[in-house]
N, C-alpha and C. Protein backbone atom coordinates (compact mmCIF):
# COMPACT_ATOMS: atom_id res chain seq x y z
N UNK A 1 -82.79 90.22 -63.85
CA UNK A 1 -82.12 89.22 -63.03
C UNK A 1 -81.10 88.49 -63.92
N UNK A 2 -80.07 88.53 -63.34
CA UNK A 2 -78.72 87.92 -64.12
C UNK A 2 -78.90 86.51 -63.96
N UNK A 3 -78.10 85.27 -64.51
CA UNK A 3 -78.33 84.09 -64.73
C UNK A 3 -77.06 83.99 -63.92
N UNK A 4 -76.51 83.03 -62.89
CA UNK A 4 -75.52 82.63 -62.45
C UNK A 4 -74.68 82.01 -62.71
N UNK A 5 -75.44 80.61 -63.69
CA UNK A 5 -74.32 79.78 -64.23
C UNK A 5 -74.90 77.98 -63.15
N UNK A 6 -74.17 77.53 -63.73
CA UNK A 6 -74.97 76.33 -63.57
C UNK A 6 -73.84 75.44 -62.24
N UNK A 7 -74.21 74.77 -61.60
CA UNK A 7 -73.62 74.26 -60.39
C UNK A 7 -72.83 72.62 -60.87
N UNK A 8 -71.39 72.33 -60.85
CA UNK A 8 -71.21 71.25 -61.57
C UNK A 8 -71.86 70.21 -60.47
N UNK A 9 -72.41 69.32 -60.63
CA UNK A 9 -73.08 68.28 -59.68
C UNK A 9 -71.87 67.28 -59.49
N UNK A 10 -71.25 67.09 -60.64
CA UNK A 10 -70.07 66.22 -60.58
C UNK A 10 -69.42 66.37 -59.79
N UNK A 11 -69.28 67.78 -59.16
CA UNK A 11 -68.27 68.05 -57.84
C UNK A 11 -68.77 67.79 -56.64
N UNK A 12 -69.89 68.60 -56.46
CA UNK A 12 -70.71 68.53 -55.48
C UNK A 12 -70.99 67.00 -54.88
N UNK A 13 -70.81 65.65 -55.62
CA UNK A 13 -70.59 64.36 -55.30
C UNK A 13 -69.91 63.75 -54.38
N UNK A 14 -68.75 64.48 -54.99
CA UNK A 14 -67.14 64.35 -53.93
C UNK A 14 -66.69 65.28 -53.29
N UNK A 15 -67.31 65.95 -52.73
CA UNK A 15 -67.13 67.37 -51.40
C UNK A 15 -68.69 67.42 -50.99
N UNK A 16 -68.14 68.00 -49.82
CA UNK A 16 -69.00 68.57 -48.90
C UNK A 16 -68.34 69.85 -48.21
N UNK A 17 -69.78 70.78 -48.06
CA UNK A 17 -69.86 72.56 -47.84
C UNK A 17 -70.29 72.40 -46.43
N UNK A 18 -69.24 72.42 -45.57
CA UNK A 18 -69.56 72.95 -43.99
C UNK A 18 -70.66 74.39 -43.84
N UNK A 19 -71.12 74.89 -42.85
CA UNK A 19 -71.67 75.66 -42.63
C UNK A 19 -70.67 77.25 -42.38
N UNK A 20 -69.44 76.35 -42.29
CA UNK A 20 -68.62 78.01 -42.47
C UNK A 20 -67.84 78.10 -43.49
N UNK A 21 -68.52 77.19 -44.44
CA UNK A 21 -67.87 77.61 -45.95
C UNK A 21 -66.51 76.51 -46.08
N UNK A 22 -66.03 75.49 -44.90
CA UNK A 22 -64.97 74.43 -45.61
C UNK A 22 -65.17 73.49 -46.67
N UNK A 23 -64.27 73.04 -47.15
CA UNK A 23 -64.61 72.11 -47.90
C UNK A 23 -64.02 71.29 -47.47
N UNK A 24 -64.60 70.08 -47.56
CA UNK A 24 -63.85 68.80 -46.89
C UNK A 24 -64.61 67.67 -48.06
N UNK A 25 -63.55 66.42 -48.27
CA UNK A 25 -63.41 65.55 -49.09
C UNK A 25 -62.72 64.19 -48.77
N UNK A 26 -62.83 63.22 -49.25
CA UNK A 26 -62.62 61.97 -49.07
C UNK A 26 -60.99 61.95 -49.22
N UNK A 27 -60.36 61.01 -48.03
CA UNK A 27 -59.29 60.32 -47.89
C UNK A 27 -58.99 60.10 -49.36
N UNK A 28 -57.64 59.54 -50.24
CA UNK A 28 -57.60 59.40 -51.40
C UNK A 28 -57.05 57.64 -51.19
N UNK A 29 -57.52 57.20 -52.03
CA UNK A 29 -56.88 55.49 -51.75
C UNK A 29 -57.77 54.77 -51.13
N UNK A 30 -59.42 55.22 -51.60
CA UNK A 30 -60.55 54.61 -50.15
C UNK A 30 -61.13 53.84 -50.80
N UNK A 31 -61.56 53.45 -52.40
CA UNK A 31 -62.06 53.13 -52.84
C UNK A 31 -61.94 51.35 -53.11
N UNK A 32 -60.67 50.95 -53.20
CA UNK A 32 -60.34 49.61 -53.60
C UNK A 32 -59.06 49.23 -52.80
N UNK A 33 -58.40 47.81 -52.54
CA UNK A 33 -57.70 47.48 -52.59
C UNK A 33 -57.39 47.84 -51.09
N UNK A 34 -58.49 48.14 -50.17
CA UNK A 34 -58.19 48.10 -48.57
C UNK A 34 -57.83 47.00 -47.77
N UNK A 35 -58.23 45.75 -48.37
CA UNK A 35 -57.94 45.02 -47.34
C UNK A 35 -56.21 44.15 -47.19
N UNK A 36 -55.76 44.89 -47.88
CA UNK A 36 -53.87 44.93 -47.47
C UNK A 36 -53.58 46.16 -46.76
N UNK A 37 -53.85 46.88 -46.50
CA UNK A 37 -53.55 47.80 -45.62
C UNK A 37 -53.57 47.81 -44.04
N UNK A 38 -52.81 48.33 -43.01
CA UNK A 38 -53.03 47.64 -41.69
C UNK A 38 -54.34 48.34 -40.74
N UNK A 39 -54.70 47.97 -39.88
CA UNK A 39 -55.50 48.02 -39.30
C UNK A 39 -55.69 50.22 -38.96
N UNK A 40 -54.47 50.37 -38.60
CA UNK A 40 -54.08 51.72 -38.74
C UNK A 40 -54.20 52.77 -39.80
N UNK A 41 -53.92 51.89 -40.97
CA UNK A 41 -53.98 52.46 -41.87
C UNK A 41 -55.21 53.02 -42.49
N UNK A 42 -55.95 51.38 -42.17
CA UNK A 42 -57.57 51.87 -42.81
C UNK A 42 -58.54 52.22 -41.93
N UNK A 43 -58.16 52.50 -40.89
CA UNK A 43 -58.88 53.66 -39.61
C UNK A 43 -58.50 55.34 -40.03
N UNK A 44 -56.86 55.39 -40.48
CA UNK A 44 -57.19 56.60 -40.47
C UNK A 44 -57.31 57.13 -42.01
N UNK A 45 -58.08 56.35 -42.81
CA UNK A 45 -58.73 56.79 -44.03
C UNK A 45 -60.32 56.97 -43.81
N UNK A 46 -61.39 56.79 -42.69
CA UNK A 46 -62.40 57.04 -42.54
C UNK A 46 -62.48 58.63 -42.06
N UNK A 47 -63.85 58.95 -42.58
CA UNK A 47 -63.65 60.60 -42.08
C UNK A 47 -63.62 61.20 -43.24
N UNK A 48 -63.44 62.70 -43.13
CA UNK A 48 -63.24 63.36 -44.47
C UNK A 48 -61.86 64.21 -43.65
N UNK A 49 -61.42 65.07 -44.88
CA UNK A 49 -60.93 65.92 -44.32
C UNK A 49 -60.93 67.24 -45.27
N UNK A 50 -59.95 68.43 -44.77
CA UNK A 50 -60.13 69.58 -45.30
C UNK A 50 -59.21 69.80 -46.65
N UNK A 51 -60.10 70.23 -47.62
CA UNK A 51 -59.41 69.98 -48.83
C UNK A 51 -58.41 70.93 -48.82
N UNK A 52 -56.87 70.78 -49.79
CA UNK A 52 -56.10 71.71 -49.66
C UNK A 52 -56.21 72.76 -50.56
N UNK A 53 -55.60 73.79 -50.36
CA UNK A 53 -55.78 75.17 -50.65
C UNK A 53 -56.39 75.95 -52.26
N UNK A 54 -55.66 74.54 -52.88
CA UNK A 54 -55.51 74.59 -54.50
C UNK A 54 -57.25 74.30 -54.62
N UNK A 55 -57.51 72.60 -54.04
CA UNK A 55 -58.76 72.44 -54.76
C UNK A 55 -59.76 73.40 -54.19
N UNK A 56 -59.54 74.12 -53.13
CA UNK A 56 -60.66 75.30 -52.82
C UNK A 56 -61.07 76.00 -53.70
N UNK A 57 -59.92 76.69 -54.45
CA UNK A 57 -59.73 77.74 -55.23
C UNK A 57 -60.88 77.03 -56.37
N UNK A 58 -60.31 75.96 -56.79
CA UNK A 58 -61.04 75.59 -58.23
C UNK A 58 -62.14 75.29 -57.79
N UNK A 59 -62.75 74.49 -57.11
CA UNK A 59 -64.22 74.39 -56.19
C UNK A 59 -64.73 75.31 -56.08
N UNK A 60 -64.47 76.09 -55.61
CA UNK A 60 -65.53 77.08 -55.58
C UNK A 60 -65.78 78.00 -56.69
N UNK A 61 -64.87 77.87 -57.91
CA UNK A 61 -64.91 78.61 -59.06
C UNK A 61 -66.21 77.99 -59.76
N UNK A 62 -66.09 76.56 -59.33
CA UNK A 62 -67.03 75.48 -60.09
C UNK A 62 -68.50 75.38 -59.55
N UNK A 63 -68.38 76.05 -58.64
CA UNK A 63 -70.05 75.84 -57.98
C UNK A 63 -70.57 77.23 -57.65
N UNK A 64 -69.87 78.09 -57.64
CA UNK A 64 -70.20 79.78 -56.93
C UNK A 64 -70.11 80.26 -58.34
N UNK A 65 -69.98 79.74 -59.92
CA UNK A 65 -70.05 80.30 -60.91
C UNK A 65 -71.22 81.18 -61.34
C-alpha cells in the first residue's frame, strides 16, 4: 500500500468540497473593516462562492496529494 501524502489542513480551513467536487470559498474583504461598507455591499459578501480556475488547480494539488 502506497502512502498518499498528507492533506494540508491549512487549506481545508478556507474552502469547502461540494459533493460534486466544487470548491467554493469566502468573499475576500470579509474579515475587518465592514462596517463602512453599504448595506449592499455587505449583503453581497455573505455566502461563499466558486473558487476561480487557478485556485482549483493548486487546491486540489494540495489535498488530493
Amino acid at each position: 500500500m502506497t502512502h498518499s501524502g498528507k492533506t494540508k489542513k491549512a487549506l481545508l480551513k478556507r474552502i469547502k468540497i461540494t459533493a460534486s467536487g466544487k470548491i467554493l470559498k469566502r468573499h475576500p474583504g470579509q474579515n475587518h473593516f465592514n462596517a463602512k461598507d453599504s448595506g449592499n455591499r455587505g449583503r453581497a459578501k455573505h455566502g461563499d462562492i466558486v473558487a476561480p480556475k487557478e485556485l482549483l488547480d493548486k487546491s486540489k494539488a494540495l489535498i488530493f496529494n
